[in-house]
C-alpha atoms as a PDB file:
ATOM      1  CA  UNK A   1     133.356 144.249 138.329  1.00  0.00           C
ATOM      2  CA  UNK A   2     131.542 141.471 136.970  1.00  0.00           C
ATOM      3  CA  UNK A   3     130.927 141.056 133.313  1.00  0.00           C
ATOM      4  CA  UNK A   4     129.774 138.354 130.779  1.00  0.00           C
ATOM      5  CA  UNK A   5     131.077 138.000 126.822  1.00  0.00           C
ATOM      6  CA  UNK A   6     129.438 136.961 124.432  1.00  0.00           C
ATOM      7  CA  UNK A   7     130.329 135.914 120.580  1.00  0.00           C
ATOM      8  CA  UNK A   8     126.712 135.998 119.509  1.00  0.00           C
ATOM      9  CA  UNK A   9     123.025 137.119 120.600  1.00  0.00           C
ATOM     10  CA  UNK A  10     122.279 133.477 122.737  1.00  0.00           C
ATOM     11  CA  UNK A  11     125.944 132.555 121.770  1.00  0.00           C
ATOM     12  CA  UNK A  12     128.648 131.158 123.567  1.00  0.00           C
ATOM     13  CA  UNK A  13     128.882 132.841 127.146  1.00  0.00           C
ATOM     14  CA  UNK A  14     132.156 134.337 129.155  1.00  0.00           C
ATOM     15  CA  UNK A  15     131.736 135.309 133.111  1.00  0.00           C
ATOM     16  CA  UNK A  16     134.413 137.113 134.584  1.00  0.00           C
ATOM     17  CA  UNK A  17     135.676 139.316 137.084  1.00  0.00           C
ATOM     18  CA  UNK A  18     137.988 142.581 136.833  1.00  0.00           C
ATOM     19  CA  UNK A  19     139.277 145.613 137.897  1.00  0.00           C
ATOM     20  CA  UNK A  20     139.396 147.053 135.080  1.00  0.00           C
ATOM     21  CA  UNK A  21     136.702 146.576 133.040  1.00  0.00           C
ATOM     22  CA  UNK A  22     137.749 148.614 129.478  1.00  0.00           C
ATOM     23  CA  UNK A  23     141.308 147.130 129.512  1.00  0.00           C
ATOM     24  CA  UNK A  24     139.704 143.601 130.210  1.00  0.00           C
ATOM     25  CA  UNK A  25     137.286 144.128 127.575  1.00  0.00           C
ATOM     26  CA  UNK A  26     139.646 145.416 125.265  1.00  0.00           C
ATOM     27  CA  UNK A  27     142.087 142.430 125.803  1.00  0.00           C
ATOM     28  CA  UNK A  28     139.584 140.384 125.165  1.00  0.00           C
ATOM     29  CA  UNK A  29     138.321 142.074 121.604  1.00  0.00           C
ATOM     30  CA  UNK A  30     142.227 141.926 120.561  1.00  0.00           C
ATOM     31  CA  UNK A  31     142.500 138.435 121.098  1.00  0.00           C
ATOM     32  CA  UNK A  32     145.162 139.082 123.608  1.00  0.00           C
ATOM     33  CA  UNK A  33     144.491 136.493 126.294  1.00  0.00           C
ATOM     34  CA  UNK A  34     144.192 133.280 124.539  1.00  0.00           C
ATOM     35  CA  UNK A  35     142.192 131.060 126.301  1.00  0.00           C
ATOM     36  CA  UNK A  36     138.162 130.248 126.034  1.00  0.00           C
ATOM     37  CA  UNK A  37     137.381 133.847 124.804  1.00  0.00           C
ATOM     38  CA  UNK A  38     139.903 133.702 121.999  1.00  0.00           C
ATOM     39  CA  UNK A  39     138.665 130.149 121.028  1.00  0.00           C
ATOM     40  CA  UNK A  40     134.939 130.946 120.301  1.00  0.00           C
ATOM     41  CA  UNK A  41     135.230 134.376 119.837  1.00  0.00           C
ATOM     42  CA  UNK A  42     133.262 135.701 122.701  1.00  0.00           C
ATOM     43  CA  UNK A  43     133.729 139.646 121.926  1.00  0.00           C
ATOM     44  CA  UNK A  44     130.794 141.451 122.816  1.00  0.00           C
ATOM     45  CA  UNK A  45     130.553 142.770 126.186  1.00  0.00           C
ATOM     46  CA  UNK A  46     126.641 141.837 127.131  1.00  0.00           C
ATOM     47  CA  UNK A  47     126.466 142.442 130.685  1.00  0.00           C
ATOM     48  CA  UNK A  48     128.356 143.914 133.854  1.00  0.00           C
ATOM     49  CA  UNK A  49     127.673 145.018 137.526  1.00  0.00           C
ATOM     50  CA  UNK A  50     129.668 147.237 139.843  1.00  0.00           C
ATOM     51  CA  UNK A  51     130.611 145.996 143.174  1.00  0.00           C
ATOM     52  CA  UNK A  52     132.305 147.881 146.027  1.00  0.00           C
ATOM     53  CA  UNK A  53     135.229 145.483 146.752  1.00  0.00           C
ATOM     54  CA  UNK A  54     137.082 142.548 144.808  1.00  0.00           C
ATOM     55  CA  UNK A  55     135.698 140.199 146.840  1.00  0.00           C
ATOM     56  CA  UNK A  56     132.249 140.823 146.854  1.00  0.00           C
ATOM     57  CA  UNK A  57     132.644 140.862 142.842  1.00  0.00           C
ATOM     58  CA  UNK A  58     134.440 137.328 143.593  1.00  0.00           C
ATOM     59  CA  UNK A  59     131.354 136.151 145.080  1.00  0.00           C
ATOM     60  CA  UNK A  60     129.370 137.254 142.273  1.00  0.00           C
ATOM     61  CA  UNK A  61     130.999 135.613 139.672  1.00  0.00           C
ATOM     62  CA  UNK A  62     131.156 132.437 141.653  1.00  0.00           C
ATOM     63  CA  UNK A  63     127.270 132.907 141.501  1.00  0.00           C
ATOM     64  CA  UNK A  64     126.671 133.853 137.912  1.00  0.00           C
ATOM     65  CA  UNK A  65     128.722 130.943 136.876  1.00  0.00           C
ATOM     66  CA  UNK A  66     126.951 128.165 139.549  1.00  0.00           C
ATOM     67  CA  UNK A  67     123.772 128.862 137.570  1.00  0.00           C
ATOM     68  CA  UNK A  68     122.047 127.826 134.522  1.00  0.00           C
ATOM     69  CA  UNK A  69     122.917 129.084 130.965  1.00  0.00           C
ATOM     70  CA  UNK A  70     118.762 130.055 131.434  1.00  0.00           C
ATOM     71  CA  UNK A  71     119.268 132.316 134.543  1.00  0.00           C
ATOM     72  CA  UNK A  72     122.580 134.037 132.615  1.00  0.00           C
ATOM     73  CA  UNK A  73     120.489 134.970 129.662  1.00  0.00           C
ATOM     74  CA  UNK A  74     117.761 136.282 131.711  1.00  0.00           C
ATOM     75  CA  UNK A  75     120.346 138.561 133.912  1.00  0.00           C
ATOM     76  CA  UNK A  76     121.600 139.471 130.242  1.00  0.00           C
ATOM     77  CA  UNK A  77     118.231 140.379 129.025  1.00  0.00           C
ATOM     78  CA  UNK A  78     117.297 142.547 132.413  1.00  0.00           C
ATOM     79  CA  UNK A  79     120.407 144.263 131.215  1.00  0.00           C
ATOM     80  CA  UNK A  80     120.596 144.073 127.487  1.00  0.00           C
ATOM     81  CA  UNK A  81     117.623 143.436 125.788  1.00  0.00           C
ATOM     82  CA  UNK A  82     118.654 143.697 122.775  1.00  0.00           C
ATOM     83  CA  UNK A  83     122.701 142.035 122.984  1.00  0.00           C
ATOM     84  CA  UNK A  84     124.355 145.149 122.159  1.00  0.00           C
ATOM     85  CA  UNK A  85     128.306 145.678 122.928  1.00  0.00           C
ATOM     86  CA  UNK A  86     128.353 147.696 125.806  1.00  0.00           C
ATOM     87  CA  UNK A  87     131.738 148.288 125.697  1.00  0.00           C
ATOM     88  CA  UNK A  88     131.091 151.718 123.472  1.00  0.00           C
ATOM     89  CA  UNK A  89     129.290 153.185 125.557  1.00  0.00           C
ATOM     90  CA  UNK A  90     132.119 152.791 128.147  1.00  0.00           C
ATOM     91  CA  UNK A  91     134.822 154.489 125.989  1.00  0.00           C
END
C-alpha cells in the first residue's frame, strides 16, 4: 500500500509504502519511528491506494513522490476532500 501523512489540512506531507497499513499508521501516530514524521508531526493518514504486489506499490510511491506538492494535494483531495484521518475508519 501506498499512503501519504499529513500534520495539517495543506500541511507538511509524508509518502510511503507498507504492508501493513494500520501498524504503519499506528507507528507513526505513537511517535515510534523517529524520523521526518516524528519531526513535524505528520499524523493524519490523508490518503492510500491498494496495489496487488510490493513492487507495483514501490513504483507508486516512487511516482507520488517525483511530483509536485500541487499534484499530491490534488490526489489527496480526489480522495479526501475534506483531510479527515482515515485511519478510523480502518480500525
Amino acid at each position: 500500500m501506498v499512503y501519504i501523512m499529513a500534520n495539517t489540512k495543506n500541511g507538511t506531507l509524508y509518502t510511503g509504502v507498507t504492508s501493513n497499513l494500520i501498524k504503519r499508521v499506528y507507528e507513526h501516530k505513537a511517535g515510534i519511528m523517529k524520523g521526518f514524521t516524528h519531526k513535524y508531526s505528520c499524523k493524519n493518514l490523508v490518503f492510500y491506494e491498494l496495489h496487488d504486489t510490493m513492487e507495483t506499490a514501490i513504483i507508486r510511491e516512487k511516482q507520488i513522490k517525483a511530483g509536485s506538492r500541487k499534484k499530491k494535494i490534488e490526489l489527496i483531495k480526489t480522495m479526501n476532500p475534506d483531510w479527515k484521518d482515515l485511519y478510523t475508519s480502518l480500525i
